[in-house]
N, C-alpha and C. Protein backbone atom coordinates (compact mmCIF):
# COMPACT_ATOMS: atom_id res chain seq x y z
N UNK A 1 80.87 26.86 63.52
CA UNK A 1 80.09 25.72 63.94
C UNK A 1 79.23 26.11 65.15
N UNK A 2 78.10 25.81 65.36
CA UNK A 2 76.89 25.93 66.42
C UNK A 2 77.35 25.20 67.54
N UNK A 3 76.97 26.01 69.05
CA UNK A 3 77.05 24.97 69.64
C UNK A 3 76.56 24.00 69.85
N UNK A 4 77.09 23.11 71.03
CA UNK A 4 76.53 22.33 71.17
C UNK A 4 75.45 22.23 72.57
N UNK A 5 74.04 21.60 72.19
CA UNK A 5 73.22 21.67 73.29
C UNK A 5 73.21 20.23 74.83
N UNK A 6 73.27 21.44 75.56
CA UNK A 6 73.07 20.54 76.57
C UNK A 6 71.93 19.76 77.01
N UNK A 7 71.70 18.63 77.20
CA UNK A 7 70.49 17.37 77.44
C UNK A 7 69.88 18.09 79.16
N UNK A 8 68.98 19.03 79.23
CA UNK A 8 68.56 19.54 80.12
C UNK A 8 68.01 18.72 81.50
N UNK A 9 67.39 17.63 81.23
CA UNK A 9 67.15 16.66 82.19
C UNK A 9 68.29 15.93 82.63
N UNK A 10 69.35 16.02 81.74
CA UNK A 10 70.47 15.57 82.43
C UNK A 10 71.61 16.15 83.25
N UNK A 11 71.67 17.87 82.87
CA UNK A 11 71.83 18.70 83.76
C UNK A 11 71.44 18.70 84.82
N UNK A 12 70.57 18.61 85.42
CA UNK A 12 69.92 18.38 86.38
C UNK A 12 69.61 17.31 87.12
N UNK A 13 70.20 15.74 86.87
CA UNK A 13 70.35 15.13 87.47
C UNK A 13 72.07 14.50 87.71
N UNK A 14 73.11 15.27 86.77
CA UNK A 14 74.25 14.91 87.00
C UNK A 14 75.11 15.57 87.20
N UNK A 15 76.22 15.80 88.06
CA UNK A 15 77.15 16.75 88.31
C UNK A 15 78.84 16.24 88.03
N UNK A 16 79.13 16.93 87.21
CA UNK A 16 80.84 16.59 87.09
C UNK A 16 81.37 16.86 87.97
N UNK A 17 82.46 15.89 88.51
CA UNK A 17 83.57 16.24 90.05
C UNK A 17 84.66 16.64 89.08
N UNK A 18 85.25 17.79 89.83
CA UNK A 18 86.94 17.81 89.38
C UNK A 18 87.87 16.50 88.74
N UNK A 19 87.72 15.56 89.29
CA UNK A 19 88.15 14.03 89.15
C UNK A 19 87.59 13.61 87.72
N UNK A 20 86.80 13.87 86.96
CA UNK A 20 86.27 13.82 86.29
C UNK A 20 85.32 12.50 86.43
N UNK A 21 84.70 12.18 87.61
CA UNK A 21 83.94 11.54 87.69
C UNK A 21 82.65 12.32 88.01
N UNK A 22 81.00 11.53 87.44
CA UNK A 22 79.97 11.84 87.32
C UNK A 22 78.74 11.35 88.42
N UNK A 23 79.07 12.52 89.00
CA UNK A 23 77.77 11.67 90.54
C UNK A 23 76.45 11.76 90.28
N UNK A 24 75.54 11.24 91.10
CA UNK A 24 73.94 11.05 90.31
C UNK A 24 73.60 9.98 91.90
N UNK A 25 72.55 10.99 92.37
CA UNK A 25 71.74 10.10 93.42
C UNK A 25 70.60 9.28 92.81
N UNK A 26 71.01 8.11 93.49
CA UNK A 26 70.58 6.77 93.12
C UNK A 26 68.68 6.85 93.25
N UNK A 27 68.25 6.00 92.37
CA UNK A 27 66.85 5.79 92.36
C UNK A 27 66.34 5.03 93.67
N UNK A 28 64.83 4.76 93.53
CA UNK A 28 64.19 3.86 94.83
C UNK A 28 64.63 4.60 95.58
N UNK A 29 64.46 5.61 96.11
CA UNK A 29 64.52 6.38 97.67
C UNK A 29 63.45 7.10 97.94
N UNK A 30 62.28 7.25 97.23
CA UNK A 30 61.25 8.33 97.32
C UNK A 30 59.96 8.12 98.03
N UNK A 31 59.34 6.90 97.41
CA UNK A 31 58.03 6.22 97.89
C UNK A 31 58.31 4.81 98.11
N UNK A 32 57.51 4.02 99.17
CA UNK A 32 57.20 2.78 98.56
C UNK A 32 58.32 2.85 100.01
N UNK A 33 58.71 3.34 100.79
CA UNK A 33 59.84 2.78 101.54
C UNK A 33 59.78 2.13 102.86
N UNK A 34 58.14 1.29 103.06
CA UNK A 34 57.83 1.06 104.47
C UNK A 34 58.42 -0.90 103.86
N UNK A 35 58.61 -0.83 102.63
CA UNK A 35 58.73 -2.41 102.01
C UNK A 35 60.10 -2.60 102.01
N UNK A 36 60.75 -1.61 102.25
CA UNK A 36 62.68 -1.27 101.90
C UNK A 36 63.25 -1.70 103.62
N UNK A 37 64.43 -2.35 103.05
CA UNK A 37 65.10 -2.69 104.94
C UNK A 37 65.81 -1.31 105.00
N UNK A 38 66.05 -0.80 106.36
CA UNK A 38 66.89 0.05 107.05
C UNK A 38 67.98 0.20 105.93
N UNK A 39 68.44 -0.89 105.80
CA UNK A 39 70.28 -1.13 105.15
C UNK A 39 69.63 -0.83 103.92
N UNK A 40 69.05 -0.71 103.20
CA UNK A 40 68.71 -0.27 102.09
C UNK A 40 68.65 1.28 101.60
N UNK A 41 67.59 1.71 102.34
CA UNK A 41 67.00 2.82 102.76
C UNK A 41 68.53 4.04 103.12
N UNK A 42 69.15 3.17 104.11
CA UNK A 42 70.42 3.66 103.99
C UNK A 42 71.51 3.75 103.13
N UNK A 43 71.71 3.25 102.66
CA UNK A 43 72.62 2.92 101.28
C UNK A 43 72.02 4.01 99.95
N UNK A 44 71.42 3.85 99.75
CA UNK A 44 70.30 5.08 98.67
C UNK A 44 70.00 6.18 99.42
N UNK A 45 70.85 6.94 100.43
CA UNK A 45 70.82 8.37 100.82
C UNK A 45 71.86 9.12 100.20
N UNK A 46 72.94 7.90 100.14
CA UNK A 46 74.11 8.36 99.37
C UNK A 46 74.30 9.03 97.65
N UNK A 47 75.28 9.94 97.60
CA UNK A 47 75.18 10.30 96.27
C UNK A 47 76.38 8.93 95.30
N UNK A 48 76.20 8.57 94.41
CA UNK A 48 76.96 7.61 93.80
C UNK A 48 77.46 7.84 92.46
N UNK A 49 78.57 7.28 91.72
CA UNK A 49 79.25 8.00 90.63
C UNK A 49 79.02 6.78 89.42
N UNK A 50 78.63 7.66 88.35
CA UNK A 50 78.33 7.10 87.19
C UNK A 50 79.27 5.92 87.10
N UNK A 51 78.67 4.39 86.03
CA UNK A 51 79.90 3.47 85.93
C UNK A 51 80.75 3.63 84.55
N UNK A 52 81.81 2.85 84.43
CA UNK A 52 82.94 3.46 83.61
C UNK A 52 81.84 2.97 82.22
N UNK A 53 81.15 1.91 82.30
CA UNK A 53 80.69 1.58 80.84
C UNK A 53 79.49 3.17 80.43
N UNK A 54 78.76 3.84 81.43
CA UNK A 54 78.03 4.68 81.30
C UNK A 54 78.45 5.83 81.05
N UNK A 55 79.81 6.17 81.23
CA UNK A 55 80.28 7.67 81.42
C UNK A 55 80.37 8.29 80.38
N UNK A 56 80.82 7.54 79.38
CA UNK A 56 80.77 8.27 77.92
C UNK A 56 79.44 8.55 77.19
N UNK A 57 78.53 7.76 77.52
CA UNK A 57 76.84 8.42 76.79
C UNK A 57 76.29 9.64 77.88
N UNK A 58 76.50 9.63 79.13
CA UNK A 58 76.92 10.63 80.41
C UNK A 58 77.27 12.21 79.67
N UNK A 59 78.47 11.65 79.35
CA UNK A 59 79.82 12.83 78.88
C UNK A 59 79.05 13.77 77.80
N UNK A 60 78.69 12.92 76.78
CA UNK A 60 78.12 13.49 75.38
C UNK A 60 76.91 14.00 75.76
N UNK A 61 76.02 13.61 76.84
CA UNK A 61 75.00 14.80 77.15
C UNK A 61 75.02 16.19 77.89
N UNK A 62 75.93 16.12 78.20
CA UNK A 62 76.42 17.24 79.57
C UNK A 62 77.91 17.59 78.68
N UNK A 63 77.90 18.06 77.05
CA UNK A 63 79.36 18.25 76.40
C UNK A 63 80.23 20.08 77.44
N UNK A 64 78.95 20.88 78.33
CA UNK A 64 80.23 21.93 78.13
C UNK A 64 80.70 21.55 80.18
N UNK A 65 80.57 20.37 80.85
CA UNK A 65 80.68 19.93 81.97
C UNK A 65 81.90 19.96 82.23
């Protein structure tokens, strides 16, 4: 059987933890941020972990993670 291919844009935006949870820095942090409050701005520096309903369409793109 062939392998299986990895979803390349998703390589690159997601990383498996030991824990087997899936981190992914959050969107809205790039441009546009003179309209964003502090507490915002702050909150979206952080890296954040995939949710449990997302992890399995996650999983199946990133299969050798």
């Amino acid at each position: 059987m062939p392998k299986m291919k990895t979803l390349k844009s998703a390589s690159k935006r997601f990383k498996k933890k030991p824990s087997g949870k899936i981190k992914f820095k959050q969107a809205h942090s790039r441009h546009l941020l003179a309209n964003k409050s502090q507490q915002t701005k702050r909150a979206h520096r952080k890296r954040t972990y995939v949710s449990k309903a997302d992890e399995g369409r996650v999983s199946i793109m990133l299969p050798y993670s």
